[in-house]
Protein backbone atom coordinates (compact mmCIF):
# COMPACT_ATOMS: atom_id res chain seq x y z
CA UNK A 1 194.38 171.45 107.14
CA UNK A 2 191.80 170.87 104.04
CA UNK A 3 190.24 174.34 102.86
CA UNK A 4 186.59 173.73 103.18
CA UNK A 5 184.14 175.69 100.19
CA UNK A 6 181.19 176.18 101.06
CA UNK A 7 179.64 175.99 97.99
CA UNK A 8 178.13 172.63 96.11
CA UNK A 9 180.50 171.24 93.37
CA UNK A 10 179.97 168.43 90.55
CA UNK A 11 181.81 165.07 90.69
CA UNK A 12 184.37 164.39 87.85
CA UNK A 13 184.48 161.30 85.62
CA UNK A 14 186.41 159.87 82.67
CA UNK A 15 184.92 158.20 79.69
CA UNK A 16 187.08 155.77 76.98
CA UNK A 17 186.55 155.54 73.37
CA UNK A 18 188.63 153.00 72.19
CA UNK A 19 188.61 152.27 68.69
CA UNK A 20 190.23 149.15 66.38
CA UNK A 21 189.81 149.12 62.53
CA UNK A 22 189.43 145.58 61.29
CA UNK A 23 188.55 143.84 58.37
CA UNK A 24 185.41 143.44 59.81
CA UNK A 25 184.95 146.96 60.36
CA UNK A 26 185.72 149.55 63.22
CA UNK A 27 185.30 147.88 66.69
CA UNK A 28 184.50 149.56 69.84
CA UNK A 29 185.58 148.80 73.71
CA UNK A 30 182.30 148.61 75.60
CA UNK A 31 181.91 147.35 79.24
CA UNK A 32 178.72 145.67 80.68
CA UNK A 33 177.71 147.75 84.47
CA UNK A 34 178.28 145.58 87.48
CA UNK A 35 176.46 148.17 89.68
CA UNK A 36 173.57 150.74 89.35
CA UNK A 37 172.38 152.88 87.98
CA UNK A 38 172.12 151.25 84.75
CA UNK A 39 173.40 148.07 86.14
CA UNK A 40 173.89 145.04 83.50
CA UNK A 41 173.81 147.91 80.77
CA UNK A 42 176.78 148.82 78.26
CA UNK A 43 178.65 151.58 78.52
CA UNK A 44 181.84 153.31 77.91
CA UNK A 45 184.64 152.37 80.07
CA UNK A 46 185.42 154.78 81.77
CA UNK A 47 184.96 156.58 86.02
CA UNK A 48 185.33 158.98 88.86
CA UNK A 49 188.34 160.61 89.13
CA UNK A 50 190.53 160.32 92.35
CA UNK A 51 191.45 163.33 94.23
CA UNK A 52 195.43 162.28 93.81
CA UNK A 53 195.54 162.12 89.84
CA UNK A 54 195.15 163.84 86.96
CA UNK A 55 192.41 162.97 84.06
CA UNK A 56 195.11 161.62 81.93
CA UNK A 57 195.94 159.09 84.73
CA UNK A 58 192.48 158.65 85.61
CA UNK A 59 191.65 157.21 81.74
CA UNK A 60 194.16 155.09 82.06
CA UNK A 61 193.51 153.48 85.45
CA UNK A 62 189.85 152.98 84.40
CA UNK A 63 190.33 151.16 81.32
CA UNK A 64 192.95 148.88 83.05
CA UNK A 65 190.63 148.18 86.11
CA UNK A 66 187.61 147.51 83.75
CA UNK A 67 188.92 145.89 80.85
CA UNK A 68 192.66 145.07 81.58
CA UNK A 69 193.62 147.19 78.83
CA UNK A 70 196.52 149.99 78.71
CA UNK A 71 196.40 152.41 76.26
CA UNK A 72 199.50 154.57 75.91
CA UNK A 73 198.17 157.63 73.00
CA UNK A 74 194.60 158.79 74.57
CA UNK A 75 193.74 162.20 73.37
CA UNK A 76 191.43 164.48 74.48
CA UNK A 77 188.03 164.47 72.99
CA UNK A 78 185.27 167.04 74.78
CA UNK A 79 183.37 167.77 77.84
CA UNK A 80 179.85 166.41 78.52
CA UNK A 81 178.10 168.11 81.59
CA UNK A 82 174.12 168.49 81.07
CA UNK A 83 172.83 168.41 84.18
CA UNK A 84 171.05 165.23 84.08
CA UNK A 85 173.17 162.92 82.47
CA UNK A 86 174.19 161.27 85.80
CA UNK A 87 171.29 160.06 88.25
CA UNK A 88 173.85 159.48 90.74
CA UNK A 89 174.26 163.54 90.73
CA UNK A 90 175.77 166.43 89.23
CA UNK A 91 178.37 164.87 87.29
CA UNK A 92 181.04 166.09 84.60
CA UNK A 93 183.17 163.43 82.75
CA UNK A 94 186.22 164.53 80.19
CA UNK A 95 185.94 161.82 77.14
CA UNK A 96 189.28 160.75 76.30
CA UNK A 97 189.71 158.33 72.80
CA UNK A 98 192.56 156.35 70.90
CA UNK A 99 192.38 154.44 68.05
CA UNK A 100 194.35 151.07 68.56
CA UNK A 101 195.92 149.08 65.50
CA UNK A 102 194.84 145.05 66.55
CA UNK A 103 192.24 144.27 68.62
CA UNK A 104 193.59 143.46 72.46
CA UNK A 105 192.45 140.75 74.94
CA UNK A 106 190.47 141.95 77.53
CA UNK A 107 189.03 141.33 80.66
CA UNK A 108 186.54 142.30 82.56
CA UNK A 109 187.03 143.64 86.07
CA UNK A 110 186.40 146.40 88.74
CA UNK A 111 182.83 147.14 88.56
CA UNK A 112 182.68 145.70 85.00
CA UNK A 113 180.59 142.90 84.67
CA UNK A 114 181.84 141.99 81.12
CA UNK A 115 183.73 143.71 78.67
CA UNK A 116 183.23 143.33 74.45
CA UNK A 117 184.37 144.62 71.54
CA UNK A 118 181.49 145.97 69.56
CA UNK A 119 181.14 146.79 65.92
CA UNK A 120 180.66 150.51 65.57
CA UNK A 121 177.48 149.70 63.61
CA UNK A 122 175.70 147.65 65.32
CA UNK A 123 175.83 148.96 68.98
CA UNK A 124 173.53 147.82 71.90
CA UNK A 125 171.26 150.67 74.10
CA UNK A 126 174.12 152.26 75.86
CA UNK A 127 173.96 153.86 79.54
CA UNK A 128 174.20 157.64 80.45
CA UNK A 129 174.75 159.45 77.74
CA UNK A 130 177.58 157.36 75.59
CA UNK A 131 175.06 156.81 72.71
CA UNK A 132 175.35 160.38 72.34
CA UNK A 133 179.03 160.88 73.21
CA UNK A 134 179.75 158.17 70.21
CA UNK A 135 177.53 159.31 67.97
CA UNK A 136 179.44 162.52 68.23
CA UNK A 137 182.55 161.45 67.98
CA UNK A 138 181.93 159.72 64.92
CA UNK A 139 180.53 162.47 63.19
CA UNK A 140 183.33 164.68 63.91
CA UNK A 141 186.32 162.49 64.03
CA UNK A 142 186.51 159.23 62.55
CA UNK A 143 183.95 159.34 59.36
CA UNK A 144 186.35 157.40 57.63
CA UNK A 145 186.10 154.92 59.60
């Protein structure tokens, strides 16, 4: 039998940041929301954790569903968890990132709408809080890039 806590709890996500140096500078994985909130807006792939994997395996099954793309050397990147960054509720995701050497088909699926490679400098209005989560990373991590 389940323990039941009686106590309210957060939901769990995971967030992509999948990166590709080209000669047209560095590209960036972005999906297109099928569903609200922030439906038909861009976004980082990325979603809720199930209750039989880990974080690691939830990155991975994420960016296959949304963008039919396996990534095999995510690391670790940080935490986000103000309060509001989810309307949907209290809601914690774990960023996870990978820089990739070509850029790989993809295609959209899940509760993607599209998915697009984006160049790093010239992003759209991104949902949640990914314009901050990318922002971030590149000021910390990849400012050679």
């Amino acid at each position: 039998m389940p323990y039941e806590y009686a106590y309210p709890r957060p939901a769990l996500t995971v967030d992509a940041l999948i990166l590709c140096k080209t000669t047209n500078g560095t590209q960036i994985l972005l999906i297109q929301r099928k569903n609200p909130p922030f439906q038909n807006c861009w976004a980082l792939p990325g979603g809720f954790m199930d209750m039989e994997e880990t974080l690691e395996q939830a990155v991975v099954r994420e960016l296959q569903e949304e963008a039919g793309l396996f990534c095999k050397n995510l690391q670790q990147f940080k935490s986000y968890s103000a309060v509001d960054r989810d309307p949907r509720g209290r809601t914690i995701s774990v960023v996870f990132w990978e820089v990739i050497t070509e850029i790989s088909e993809i295609t959209a699926g899940d509760d993607a709408k599209k998915a697009h490679w984006f160049s790093l400098d010239r992003l759209p209005e991104l949902a949640f809080d990914h314009g901050e989560i990318v922002r971030e990373f590149r000021s910390l991590h990849i400012p050679a890039l």
